[in-house]
N, C-alpha and C. Protein backbone atom coordinates (compact mmCIF):
# COMPACT_ATOMS: atom_id res chain seq x y z
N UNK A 1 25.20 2.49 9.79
CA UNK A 1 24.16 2.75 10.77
C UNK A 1 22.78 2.75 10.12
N UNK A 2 22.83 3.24 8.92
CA UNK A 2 21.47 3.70 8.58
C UNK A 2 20.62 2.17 7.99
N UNK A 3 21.83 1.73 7.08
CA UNK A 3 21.62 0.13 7.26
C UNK A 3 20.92 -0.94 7.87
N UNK A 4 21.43 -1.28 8.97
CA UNK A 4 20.88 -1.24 9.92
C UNK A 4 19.46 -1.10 10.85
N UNK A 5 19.66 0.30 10.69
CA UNK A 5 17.95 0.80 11.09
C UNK A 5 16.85 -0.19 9.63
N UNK A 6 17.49 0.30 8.48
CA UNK A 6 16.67 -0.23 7.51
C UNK A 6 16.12 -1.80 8.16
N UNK A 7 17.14 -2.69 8.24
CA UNK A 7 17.21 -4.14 8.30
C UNK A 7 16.13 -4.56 9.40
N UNK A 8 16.19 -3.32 9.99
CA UNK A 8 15.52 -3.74 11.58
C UNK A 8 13.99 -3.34 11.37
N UNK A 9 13.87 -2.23 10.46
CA UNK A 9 12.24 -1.96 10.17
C UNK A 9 11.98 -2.48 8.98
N UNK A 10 12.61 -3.59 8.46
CA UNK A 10 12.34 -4.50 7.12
C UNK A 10 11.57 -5.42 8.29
N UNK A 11 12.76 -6.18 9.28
CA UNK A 11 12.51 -6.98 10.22
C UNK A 11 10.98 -7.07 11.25
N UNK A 12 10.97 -6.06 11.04
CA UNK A 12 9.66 -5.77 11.87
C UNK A 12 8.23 -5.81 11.11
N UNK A 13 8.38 -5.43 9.67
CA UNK A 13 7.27 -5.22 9.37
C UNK A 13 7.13 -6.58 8.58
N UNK A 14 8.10 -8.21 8.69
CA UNK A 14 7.57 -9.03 8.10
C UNK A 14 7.66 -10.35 9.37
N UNK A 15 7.32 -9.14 10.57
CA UNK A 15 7.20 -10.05 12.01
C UNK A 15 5.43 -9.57 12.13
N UNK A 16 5.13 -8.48 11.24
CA UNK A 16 3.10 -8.50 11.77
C UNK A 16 2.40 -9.53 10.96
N UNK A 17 1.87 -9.91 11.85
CA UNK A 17 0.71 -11.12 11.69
C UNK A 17 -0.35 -10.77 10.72
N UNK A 18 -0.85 -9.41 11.43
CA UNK A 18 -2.19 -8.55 10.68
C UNK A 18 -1.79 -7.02 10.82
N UNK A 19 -2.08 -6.58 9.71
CA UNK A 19 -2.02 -7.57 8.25
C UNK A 19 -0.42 -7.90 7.88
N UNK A 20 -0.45 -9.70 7.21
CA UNK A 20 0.17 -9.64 6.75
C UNK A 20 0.82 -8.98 5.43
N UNK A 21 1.71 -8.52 5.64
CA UNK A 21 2.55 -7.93 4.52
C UNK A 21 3.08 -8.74 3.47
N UNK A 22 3.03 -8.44 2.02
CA UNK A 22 3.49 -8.92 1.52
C UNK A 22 4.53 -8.18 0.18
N UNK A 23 4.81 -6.70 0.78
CA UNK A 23 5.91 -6.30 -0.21
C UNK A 23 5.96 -4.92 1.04
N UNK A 24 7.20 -4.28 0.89
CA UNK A 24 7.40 -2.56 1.70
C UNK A 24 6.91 -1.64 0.24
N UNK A 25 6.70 -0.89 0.62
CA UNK A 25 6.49 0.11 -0.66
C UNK A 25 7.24 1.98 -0.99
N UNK A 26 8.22 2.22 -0.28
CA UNK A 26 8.77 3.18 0.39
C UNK A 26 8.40 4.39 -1.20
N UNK A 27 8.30 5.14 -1.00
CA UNK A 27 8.42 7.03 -1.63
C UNK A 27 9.02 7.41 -1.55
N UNK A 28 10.24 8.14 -2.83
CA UNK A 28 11.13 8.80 -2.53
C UNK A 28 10.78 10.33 -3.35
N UNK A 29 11.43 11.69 -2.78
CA UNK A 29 11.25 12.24 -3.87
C UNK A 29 12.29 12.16 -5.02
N UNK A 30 11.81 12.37 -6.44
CA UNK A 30 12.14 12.50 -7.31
C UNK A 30 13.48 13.13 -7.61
N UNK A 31 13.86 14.21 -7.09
CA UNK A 31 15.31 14.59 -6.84
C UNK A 31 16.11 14.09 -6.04
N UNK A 32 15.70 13.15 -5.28
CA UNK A 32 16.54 12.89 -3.52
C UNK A 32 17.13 11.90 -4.32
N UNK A 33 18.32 11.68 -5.09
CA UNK A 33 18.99 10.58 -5.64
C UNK A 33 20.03 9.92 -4.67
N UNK A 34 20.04 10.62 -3.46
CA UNK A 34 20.98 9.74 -2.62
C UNK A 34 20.03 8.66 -2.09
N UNK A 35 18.76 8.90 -1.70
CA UNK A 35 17.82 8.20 -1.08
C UNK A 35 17.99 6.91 -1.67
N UNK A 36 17.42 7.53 -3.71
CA UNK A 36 17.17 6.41 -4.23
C UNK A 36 18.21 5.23 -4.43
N UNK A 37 19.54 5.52 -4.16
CA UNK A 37 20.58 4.71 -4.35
C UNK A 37 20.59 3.55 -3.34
N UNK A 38 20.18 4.64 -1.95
CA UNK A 38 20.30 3.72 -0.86
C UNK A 38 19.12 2.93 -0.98
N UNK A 39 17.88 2.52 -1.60
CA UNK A 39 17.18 1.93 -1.21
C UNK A 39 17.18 0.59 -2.53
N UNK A 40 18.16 1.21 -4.08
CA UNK A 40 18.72 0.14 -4.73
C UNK A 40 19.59 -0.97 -4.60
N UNK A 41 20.33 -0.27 -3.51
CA UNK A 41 21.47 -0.77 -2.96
C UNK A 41 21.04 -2.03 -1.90
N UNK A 42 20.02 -1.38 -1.18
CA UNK A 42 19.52 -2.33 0.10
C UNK A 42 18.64 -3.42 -0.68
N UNK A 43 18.34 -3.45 -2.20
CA UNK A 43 17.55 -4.41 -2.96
C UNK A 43 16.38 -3.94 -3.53
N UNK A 44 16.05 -3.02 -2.45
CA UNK A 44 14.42 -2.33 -3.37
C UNK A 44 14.60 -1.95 -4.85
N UNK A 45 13.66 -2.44 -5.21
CA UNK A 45 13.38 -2.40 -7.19
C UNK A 45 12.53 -0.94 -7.38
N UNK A 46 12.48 -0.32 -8.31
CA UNK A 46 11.68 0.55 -9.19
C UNK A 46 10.40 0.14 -9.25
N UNK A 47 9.10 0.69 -8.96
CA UNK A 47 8.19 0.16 -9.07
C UNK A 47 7.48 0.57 -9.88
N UNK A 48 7.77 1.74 -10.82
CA UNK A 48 7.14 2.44 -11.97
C UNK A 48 6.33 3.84 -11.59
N UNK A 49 6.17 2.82 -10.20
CA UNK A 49 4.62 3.94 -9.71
C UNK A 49 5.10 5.56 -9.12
N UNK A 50 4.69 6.99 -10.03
CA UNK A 50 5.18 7.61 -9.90
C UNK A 50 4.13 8.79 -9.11
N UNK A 51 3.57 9.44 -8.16
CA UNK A 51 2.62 10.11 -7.37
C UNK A 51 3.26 11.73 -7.40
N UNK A 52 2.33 12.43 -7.28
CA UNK A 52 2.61 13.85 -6.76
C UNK A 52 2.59 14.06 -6.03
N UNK A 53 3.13 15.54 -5.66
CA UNK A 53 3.69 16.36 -4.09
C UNK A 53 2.41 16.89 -3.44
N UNK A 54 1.96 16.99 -2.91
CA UNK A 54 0.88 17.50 -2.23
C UNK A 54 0.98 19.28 -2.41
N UNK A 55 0.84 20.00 -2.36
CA UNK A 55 1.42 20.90 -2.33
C UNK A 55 2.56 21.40 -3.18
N UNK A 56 2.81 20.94 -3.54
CA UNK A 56 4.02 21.01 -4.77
C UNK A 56 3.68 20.15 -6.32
N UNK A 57 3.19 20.75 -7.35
CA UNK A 57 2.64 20.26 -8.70
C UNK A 57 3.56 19.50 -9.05
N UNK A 58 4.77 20.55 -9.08
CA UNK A 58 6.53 20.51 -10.18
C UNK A 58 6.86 19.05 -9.34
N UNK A 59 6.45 18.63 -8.51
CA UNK A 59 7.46 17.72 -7.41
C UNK A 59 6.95 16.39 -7.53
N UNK A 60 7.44 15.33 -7.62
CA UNK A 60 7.17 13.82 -7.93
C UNK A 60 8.07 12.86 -6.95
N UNK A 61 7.31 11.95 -6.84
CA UNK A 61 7.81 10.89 -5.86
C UNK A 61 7.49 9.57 -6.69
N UNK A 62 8.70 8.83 -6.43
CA UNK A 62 9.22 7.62 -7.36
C UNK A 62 9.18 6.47 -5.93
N UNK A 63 8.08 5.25 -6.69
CA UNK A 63 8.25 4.20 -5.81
C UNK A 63 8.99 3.09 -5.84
N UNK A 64 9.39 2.56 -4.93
CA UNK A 64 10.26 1.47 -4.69
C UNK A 64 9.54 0.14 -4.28
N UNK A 65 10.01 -1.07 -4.38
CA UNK A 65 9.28 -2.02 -3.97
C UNK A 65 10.18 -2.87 -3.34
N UNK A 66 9.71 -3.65 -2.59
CA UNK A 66 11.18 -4.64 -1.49
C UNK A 66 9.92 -5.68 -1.52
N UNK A 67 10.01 -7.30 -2.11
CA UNK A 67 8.89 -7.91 -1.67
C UNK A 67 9.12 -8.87 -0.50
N UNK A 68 8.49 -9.48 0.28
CA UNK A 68 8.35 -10.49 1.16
C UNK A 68 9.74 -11.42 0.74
N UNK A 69 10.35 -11.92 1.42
CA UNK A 69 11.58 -12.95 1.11
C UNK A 69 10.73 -14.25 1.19
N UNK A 70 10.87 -15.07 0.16
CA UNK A 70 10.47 -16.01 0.33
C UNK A 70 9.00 -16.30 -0.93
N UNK A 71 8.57 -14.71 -1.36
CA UNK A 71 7.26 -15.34 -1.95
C UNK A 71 7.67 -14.68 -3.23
């Protein structure tokens, strides 16, 4: 199911015109390792890029990258 949903808001966001898109960029947190599996699994790569919690110092969010098919 969740699959799915993914495929369909991959689908959508490389159906906008403006702006065109040319990679997803999704945030996970840093502990949520189920997240990160699912979004290795669906193809998204490691993107290095690592941001803080708003409100939370100790807390880090790890980015993912999915690029455009085709470029």
């Amino acid at each position: 199911m969740s699959a799915a949903l993914f495929a369909a808001a991959l689908e959508w966001a490389w159906s906008l015109r403006e702006p065109l898109l040319e990679r997803v960029r999704p945030f996970v947190h840093g502990e949520n390792a189920r997240a990160s599996a699912f979004y290795r699994q669906f193809g998204f790569e490691a993107s290095g890029k690592v941001v803080g919690r708003a409100g939370d110092p100790t807390a880090e969010d790890l980015g993912y990258v999915f690029p455009r098919p085709g470029r």
